[in-house]
N, C-alpha and C. Protein backbone atom coordinates (compact mmCIF):
# COMPACT_ATOMS: atom_id res chain seq x y z
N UNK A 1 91.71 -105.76 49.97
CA UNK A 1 91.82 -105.30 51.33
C UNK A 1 91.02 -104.01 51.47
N UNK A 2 90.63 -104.07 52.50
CA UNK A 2 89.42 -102.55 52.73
C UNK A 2 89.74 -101.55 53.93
N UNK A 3 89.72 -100.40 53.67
CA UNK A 3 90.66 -99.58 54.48
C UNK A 3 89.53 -98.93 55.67
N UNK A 4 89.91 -99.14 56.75
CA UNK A 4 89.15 -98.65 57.54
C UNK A 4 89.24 -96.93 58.22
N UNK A 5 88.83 -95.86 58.00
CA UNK A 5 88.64 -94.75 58.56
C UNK A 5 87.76 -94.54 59.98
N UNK A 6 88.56 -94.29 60.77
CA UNK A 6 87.80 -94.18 62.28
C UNK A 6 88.48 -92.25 62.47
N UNK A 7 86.86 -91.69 63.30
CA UNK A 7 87.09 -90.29 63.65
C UNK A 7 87.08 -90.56 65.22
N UNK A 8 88.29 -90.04 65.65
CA UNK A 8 87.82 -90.19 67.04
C UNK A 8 87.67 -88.36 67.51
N UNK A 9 87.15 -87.87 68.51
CA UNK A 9 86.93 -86.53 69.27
C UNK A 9 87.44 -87.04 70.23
N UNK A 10 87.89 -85.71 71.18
CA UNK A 10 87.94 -85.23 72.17
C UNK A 10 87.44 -84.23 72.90
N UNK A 11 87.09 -84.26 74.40
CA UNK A 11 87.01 -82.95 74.88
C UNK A 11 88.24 -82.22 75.27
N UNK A 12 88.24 -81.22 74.92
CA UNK A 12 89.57 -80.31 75.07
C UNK A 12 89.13 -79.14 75.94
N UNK A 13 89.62 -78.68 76.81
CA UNK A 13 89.35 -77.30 77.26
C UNK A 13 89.52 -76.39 76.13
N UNK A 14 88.85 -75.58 75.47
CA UNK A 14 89.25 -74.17 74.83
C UNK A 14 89.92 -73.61 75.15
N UNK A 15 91.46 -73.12 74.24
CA UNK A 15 92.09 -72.44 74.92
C UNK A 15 91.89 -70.48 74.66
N UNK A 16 91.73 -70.05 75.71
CA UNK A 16 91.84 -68.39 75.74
C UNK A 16 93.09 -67.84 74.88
N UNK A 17 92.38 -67.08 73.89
CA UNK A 17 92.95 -66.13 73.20
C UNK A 17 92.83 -64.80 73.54
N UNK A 18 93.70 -64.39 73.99
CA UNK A 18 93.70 -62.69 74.43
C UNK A 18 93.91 -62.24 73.38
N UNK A 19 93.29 -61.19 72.87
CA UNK A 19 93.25 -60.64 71.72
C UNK A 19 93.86 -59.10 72.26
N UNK A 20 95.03 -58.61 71.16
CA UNK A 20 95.64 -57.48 71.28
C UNK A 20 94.59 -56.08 71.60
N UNK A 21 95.12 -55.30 72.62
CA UNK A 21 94.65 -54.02 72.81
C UNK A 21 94.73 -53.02 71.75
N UNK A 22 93.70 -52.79 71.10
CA UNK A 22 94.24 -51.59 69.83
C UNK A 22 94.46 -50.12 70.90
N UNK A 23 95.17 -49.79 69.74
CA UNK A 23 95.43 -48.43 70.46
C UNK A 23 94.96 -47.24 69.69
N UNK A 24 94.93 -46.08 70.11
CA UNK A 24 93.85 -45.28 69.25
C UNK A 24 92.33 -45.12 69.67
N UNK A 25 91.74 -44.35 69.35
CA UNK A 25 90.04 -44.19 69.69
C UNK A 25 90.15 -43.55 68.39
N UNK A 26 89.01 -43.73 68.07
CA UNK A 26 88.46 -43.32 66.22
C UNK A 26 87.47 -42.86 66.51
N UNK A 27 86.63 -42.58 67.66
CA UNK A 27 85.72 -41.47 68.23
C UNK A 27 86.57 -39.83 68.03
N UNK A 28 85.26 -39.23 67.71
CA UNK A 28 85.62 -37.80 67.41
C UNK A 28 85.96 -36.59 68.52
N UNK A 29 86.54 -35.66 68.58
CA UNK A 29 87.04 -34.51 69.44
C UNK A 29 87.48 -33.59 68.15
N UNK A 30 86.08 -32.52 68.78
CA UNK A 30 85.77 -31.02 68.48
C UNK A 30 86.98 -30.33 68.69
N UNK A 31 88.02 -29.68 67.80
CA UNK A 31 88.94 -28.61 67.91
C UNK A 31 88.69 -27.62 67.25
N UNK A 32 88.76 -26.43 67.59
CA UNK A 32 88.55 -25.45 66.21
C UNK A 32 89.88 -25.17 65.72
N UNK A 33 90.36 -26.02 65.31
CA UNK A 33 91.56 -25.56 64.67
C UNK A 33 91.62 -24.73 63.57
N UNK A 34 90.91 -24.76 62.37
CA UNK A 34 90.30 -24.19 61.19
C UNK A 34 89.57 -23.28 61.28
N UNK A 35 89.79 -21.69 61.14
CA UNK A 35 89.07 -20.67 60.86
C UNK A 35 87.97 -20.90 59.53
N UNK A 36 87.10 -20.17 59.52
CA UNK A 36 86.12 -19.97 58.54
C UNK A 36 86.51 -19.97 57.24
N UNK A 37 87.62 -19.03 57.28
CA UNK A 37 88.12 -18.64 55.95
C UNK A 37 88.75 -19.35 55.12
N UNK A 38 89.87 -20.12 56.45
CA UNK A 38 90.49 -21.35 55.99
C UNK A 38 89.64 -22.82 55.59
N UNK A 39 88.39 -22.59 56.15
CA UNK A 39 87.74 -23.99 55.40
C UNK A 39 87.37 -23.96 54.12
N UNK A 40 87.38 -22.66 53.94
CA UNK A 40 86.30 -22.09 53.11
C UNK A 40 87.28 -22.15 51.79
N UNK A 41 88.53 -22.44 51.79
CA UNK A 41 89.75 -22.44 51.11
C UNK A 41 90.15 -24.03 50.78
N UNK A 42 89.57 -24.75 51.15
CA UNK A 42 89.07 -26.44 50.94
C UNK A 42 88.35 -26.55 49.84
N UNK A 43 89.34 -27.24 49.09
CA UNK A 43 88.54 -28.11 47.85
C UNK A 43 88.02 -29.07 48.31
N UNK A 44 86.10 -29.44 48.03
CA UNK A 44 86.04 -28.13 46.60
C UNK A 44 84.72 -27.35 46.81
N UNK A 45 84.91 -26.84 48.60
CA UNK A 45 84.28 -25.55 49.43
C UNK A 45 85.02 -24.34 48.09
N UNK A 46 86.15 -24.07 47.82
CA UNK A 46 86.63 -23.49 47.42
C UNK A 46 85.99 -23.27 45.69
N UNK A 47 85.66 -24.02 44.98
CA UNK A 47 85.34 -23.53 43.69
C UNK A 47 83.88 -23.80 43.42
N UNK A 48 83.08 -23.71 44.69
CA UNK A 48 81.57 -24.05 44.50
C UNK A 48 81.17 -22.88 44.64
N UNK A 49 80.09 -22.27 43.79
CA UNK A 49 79.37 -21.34 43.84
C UNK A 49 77.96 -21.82 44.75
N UNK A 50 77.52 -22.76 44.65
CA UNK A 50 76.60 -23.34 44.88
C UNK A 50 76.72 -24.48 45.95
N UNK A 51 76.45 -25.12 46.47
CA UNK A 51 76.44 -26.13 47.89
C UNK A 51 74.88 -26.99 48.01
N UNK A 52 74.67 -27.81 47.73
CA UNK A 52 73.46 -28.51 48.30
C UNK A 52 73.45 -29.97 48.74
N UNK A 53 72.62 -30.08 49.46
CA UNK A 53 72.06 -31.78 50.46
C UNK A 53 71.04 -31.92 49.13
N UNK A 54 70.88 -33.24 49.16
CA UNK A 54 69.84 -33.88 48.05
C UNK A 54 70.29 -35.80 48.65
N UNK A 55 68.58 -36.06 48.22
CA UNK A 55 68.41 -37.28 48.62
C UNK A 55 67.40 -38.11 47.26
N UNK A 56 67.94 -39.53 47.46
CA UNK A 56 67.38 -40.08 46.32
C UNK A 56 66.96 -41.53 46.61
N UNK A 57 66.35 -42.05 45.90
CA UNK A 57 66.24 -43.46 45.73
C UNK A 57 67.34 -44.25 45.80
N UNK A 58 67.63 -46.16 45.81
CA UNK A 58 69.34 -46.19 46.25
C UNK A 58 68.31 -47.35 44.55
N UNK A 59 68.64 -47.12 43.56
CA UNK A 59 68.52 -48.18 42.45
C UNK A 59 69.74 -48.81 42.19
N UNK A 60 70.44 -49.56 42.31
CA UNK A 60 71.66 -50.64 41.99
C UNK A 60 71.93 -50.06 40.59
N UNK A 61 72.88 -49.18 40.32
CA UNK A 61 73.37 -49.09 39.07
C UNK A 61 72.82 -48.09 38.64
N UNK A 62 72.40 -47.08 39.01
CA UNK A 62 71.07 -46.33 38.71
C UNK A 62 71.09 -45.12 39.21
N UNK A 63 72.35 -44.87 39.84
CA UNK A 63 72.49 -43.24 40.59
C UNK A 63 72.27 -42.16 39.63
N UNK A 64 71.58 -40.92 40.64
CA UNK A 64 70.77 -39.80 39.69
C UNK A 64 71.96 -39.06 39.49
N UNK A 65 73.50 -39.05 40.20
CA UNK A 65 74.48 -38.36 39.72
C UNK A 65 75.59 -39.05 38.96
N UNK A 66 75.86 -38.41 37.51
CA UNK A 66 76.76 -39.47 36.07
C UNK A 66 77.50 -38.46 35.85
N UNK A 67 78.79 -38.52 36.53
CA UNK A 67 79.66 -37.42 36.18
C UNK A 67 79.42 -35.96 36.19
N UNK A 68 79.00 -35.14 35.26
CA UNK A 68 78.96 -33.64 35.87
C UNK A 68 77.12 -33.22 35.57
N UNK A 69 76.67 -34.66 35.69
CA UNK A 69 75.66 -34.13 35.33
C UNK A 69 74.77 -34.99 36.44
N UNK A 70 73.13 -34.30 36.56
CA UNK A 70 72.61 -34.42 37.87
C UNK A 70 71.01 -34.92 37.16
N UNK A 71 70.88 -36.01 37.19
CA UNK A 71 69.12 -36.21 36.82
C UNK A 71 68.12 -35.70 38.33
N UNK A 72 67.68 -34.65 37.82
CA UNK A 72 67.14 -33.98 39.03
C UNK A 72 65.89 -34.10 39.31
N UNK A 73 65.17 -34.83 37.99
CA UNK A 73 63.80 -35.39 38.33
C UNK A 73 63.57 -36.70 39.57
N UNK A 74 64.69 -37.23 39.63
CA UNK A 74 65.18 -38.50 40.54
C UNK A 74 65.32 -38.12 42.06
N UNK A 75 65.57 -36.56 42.38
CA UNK A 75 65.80 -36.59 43.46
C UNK A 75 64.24 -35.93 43.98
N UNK A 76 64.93 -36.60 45.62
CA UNK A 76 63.63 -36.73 46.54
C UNK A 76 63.28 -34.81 47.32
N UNK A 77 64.57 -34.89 47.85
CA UNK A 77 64.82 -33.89 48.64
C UNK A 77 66.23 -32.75 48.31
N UNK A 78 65.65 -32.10 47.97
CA UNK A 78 67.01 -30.55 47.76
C UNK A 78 67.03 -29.90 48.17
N UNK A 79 68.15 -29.50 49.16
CA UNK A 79 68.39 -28.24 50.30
C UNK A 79 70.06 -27.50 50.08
N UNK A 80 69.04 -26.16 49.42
CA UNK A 80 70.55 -25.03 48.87
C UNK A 80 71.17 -24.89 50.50
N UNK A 81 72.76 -24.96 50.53
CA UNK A 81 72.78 -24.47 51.99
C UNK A 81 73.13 -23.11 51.41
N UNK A 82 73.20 -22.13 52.73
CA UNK A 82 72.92 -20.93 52.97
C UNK A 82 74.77 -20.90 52.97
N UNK A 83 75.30 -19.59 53.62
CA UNK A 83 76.62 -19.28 53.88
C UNK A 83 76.74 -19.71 55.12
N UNK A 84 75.63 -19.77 56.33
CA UNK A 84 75.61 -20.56 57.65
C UNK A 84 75.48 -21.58 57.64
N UNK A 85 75.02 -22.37 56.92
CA UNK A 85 75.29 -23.63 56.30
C UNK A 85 76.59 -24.82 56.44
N UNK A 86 77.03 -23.69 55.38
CA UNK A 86 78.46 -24.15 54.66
C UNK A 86 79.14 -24.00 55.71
N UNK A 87 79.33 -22.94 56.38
CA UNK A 87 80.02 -22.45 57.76
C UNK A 87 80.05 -23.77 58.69
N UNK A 88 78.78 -24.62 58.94
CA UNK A 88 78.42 -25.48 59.87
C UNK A 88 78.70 -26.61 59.41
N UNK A 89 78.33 -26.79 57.99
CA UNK A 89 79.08 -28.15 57.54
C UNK A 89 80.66 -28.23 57.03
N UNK A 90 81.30 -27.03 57.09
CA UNK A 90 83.10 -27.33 56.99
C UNK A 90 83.61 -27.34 58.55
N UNK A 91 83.10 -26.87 59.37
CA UNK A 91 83.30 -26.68 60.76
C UNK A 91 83.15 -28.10 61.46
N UNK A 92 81.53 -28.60 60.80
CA UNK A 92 81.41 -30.34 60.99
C UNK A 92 83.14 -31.22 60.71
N UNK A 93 83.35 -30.87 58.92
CA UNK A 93 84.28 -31.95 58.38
C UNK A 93 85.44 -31.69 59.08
N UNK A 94 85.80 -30.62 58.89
CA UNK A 94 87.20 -29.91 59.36
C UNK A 94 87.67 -29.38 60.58
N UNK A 95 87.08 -29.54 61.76
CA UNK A 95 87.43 -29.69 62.95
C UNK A 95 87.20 -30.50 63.50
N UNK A 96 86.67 -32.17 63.27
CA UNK A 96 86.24 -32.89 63.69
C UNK A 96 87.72 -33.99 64.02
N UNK A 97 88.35 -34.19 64.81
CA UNK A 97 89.09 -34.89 64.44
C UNK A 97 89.41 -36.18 65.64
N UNK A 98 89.65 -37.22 64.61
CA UNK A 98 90.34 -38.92 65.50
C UNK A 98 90.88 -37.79 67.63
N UNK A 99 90.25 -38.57 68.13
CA UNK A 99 90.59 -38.13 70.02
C UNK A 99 92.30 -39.09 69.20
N UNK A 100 92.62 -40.31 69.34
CA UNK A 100 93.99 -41.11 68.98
C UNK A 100 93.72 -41.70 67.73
N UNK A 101 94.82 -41.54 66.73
CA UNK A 101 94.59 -42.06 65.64
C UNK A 101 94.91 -43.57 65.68
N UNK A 102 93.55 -44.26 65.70
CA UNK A 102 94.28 -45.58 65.53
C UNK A 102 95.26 -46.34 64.87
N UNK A 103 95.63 -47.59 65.13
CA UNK A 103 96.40 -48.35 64.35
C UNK A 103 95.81 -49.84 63.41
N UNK A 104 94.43 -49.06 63.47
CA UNK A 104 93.77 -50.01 62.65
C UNK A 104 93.01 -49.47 61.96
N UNK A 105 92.32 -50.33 60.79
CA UNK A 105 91.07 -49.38 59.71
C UNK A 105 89.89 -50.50 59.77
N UNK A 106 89.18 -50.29 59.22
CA UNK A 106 88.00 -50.42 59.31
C UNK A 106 87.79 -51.06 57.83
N UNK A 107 86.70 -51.44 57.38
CA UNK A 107 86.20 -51.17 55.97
C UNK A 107 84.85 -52.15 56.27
N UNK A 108 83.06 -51.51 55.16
CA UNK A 108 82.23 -52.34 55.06
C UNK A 108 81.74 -52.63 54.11
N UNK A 109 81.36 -53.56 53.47
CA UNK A 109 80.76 -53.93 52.38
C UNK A 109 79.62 -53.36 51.53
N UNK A 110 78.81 -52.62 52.57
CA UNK A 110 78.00 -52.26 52.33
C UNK A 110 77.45 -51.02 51.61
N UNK A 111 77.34 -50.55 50.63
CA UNK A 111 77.40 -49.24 49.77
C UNK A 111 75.95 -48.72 49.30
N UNK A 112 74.94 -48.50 49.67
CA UNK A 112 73.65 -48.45 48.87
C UNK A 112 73.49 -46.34 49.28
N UNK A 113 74.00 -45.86 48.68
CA UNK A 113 73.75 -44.56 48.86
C UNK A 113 72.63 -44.18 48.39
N UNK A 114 72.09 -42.71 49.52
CA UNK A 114 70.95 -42.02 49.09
C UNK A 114 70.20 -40.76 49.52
N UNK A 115 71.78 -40.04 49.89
CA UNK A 115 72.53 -39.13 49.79
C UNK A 115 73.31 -38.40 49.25
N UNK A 116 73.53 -37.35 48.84
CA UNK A 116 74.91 -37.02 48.41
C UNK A 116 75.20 -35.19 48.78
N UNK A 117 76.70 -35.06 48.53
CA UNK A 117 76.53 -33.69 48.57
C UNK A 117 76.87 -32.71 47.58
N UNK A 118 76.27 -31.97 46.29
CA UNK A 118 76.91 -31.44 45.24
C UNK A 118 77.27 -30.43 45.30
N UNK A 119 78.57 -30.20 44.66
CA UNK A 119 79.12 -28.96 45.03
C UNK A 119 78.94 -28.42 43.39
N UNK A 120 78.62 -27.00 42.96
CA UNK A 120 77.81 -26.48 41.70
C UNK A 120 78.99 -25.45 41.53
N UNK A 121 79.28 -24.85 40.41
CA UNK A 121 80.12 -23.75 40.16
C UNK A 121 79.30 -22.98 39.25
N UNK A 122 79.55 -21.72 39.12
CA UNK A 122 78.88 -20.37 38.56
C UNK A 122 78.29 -21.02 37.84
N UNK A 123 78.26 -21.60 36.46
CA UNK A 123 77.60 -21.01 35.43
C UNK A 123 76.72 -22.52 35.93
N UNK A 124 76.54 -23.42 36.79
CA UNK A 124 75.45 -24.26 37.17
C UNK A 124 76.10 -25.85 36.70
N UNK A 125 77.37 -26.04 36.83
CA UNK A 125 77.68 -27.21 36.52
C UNK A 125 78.13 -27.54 37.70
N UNK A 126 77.74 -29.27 37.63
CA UNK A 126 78.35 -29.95 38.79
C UNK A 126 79.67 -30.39 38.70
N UNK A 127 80.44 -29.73 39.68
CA UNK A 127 81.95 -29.99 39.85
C UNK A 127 82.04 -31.24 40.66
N UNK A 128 81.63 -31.42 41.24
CA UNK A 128 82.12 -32.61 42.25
C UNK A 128 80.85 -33.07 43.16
N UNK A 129 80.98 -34.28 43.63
CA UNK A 129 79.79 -34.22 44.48
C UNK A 129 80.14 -35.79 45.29
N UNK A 130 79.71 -36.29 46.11
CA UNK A 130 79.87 -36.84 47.66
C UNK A 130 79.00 -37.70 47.71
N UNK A 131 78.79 -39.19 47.61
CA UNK A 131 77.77 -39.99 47.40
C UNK A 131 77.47 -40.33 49.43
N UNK A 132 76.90 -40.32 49.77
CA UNK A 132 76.41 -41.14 51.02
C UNK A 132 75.55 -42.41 51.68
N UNK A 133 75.90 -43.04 52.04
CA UNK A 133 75.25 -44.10 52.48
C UNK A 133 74.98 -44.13 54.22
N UNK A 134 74.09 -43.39 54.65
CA UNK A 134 74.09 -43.07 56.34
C UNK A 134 73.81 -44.45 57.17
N UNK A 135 73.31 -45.71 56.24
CA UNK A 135 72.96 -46.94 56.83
C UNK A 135 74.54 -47.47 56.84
N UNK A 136 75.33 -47.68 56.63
CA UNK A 136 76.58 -48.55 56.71
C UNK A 136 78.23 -47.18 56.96
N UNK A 137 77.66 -46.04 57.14
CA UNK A 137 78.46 -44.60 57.82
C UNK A 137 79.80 -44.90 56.41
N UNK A 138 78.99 -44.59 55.01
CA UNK A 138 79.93 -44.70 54.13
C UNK A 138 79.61 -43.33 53.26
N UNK A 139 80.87 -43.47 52.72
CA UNK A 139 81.18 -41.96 51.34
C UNK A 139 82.15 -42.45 50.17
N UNK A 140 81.60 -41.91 48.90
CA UNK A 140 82.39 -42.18 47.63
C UNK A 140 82.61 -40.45 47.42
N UNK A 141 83.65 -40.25 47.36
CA UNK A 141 83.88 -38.89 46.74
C UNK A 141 83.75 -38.86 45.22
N UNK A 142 83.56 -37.86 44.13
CA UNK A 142 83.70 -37.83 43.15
C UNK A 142 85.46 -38.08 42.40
N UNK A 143 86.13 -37.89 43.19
CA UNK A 143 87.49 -37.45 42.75
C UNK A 143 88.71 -37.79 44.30
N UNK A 144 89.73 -38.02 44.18
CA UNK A 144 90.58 -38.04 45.08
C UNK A 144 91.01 -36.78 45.85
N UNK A 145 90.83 -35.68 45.32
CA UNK A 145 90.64 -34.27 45.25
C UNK A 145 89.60 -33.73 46.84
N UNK A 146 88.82 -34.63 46.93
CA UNK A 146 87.40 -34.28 47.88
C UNK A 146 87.77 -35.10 49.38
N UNK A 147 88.42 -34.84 49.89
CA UNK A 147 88.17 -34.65 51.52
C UNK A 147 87.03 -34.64 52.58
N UNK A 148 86.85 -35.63 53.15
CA UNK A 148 86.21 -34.75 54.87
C UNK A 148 86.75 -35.09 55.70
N UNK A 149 88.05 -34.89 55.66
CA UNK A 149 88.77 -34.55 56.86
C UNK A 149 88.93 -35.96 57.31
N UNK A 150 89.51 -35.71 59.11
CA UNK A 150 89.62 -37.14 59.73
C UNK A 150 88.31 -37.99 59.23
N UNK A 151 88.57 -39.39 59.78
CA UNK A 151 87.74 -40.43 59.22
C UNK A 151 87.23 -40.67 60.25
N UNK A 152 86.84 -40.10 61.54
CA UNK A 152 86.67 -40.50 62.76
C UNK A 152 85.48 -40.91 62.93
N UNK A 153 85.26 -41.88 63.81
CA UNK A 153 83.55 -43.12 63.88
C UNK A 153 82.72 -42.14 63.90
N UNK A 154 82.80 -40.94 64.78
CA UNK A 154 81.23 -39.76 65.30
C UNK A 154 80.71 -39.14 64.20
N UNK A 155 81.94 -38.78 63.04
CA UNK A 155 81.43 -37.76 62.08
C UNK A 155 80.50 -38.09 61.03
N UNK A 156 79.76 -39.28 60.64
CA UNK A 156 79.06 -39.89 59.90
C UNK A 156 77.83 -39.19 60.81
N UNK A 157 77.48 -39.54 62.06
CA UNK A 157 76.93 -39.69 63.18
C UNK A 157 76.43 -37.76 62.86
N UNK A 158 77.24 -36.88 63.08
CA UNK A 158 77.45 -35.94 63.18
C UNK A 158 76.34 -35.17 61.54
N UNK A 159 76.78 -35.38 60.71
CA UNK A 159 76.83 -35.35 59.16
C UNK A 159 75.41 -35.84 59.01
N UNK A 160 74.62 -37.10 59.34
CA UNK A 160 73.29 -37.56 59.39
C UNK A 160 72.69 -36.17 60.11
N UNK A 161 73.20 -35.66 61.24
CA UNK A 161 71.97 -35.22 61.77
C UNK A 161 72.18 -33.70 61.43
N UNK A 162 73.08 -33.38 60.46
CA UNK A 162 73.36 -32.15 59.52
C UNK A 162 72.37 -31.99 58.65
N UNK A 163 72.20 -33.60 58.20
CA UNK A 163 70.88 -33.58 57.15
C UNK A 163 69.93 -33.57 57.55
N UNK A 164 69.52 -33.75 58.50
CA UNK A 164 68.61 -34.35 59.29
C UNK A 164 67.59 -32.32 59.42
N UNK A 165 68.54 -31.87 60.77
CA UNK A 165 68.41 -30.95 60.62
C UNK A 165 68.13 -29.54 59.46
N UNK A 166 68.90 -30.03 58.39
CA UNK A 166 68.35 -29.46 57.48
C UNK A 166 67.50 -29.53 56.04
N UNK A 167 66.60 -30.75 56.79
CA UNK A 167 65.57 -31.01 56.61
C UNK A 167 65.80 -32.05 55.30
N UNK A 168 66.29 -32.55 55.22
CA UNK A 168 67.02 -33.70 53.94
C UNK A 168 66.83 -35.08 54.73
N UNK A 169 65.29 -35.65 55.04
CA UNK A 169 65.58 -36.61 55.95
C UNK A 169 65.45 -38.07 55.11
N UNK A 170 65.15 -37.87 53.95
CA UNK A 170 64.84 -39.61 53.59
C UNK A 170 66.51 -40.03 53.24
N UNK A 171 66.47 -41.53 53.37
CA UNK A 171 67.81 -41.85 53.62
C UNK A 171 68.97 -41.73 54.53
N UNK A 172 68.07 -41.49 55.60
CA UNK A 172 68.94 -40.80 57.09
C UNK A 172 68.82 -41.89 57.91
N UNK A 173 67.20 -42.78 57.96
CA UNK A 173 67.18 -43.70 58.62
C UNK A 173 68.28 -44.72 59.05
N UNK A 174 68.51 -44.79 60.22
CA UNK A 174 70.06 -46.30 60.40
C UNK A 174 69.06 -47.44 60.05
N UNK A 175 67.77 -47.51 60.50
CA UNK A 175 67.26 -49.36 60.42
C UNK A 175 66.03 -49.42 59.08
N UNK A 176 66.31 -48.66 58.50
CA UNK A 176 65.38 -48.82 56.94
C UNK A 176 66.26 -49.32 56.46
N UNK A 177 66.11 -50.32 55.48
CA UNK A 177 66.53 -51.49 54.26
C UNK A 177 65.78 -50.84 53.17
N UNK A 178 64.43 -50.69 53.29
CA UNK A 178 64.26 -50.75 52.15
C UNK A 178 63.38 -49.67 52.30
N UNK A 179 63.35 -48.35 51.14
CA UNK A 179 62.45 -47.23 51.37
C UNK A 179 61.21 -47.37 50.27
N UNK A 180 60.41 -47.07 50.47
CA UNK A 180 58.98 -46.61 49.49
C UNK A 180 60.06 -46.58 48.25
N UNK A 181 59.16 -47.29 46.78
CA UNK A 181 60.16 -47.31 45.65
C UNK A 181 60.85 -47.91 45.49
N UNK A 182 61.62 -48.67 46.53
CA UNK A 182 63.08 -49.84 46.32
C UNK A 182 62.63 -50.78 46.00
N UNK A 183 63.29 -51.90 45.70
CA UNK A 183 63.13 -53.20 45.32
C UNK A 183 64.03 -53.59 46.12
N UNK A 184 63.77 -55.09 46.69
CA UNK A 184 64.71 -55.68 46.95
C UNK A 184 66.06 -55.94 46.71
N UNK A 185 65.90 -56.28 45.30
CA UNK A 185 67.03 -56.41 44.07
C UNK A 185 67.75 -55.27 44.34
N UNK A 186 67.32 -54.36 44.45
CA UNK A 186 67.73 -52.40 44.12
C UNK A 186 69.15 -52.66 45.25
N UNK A 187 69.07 -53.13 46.40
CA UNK A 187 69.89 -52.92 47.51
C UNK A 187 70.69 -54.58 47.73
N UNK A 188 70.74 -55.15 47.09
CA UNK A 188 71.56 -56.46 46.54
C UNK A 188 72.64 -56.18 46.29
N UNK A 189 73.96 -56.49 46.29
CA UNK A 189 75.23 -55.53 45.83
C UNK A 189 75.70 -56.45 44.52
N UNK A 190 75.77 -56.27 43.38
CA UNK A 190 75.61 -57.31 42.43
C UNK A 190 77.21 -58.04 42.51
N UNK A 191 77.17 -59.17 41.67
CA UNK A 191 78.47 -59.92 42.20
C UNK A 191 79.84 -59.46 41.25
N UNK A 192 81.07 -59.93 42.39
CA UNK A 192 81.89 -59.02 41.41
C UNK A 192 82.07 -59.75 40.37
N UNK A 193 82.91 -58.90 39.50
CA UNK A 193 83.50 -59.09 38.26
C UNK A 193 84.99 -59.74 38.10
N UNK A 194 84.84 -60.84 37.96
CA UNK A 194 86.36 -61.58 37.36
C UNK A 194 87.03 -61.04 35.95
């Protein structure tokens, strides 16, 4: 005996899904809540002698910063900030904050940093430092320890044109993929690990 399979379709109206109102805005609002002094009292504003923007190549596996140490032949662009600087970039992190804190998060896949921010202590070692990726508005801190404050959508936005301005521009681009030096491969995110 031979079994017969028949597909039948229909037309159906689609039915409308109203999708829930989030609540919250994750857009940024300027407060000065934080004095100078008090930012300046932020780990790890607080145990850096030193402060700099630096920009690099994005090589898959290949970052110029390995724990406390900095391959400095690798980087593109290095900018010491000043004390007005620092002033402007804790004032950026730390008064920047969520207008309503949403009730949702976010997350992207996408990680190819080529950016970062190192924070240096007296005798010239790297304490900590801030990986960036300005194409996908992402950050790896060195440590759980390292903060920037609210997570709000503008401050990536904000932070690019920090660098921007102070003159740290490769890797700032939003629609570059691929910079002078990359490989294709380089910006591939390799597959995970079982």
């Amino acid at each position: 005996m031979v079994a017969h399979i028949t597909s039948v379709t229909a037309q159906t109206k689609p039915k409308q899904v109203k999708l829930p109102k989030y609540k919250g805005d994750p857009g940024c609002v300027y407060k000065p809540k934080y004095s100078e002094t008090e930012r300046n009292k932020f780990y790890p504003f607080n145990i850096a002698d030193t402060i700099k923007l630096v920009s690099f190549r994005n090589h898959r596996n290949n970052c110029p910063i390995k724990g406390d140490m900095v391959l400095v032949d690798s980087l593109i662009e290095i900018k010491t900030l000043t004390k007005a600087d620092i002033n402007n970039l804790t004032d950026l992190l730390y008064n920047n904050f969520y207008k309503q804190y949403p009730n949702y998060g976010s997350i992207t896949q996408c990680f190819f940093p080529r950016n970062a921010i190192l924070f240096i202590d007296k005798s010239g070692h790297l304490k900590e430092h801030i990986l960036i990726c300005f194409h996908c508005d992402n950050f790896e801190a060195s440590s759980d320890k390292v903060t920037l404050g609210d997570d709000c959508s503008e401050k990536m936005e904000k932070l690019r044109q920090f660098f921007i301005t102070s003159q740290v521009t490769f890797g700032t681009g939003r629609n570059v993929i691929l910079y002078p030096g990359e490989e294709s491969d380089d910006v591939i995110a390799p597959p995970i690990q079982k």
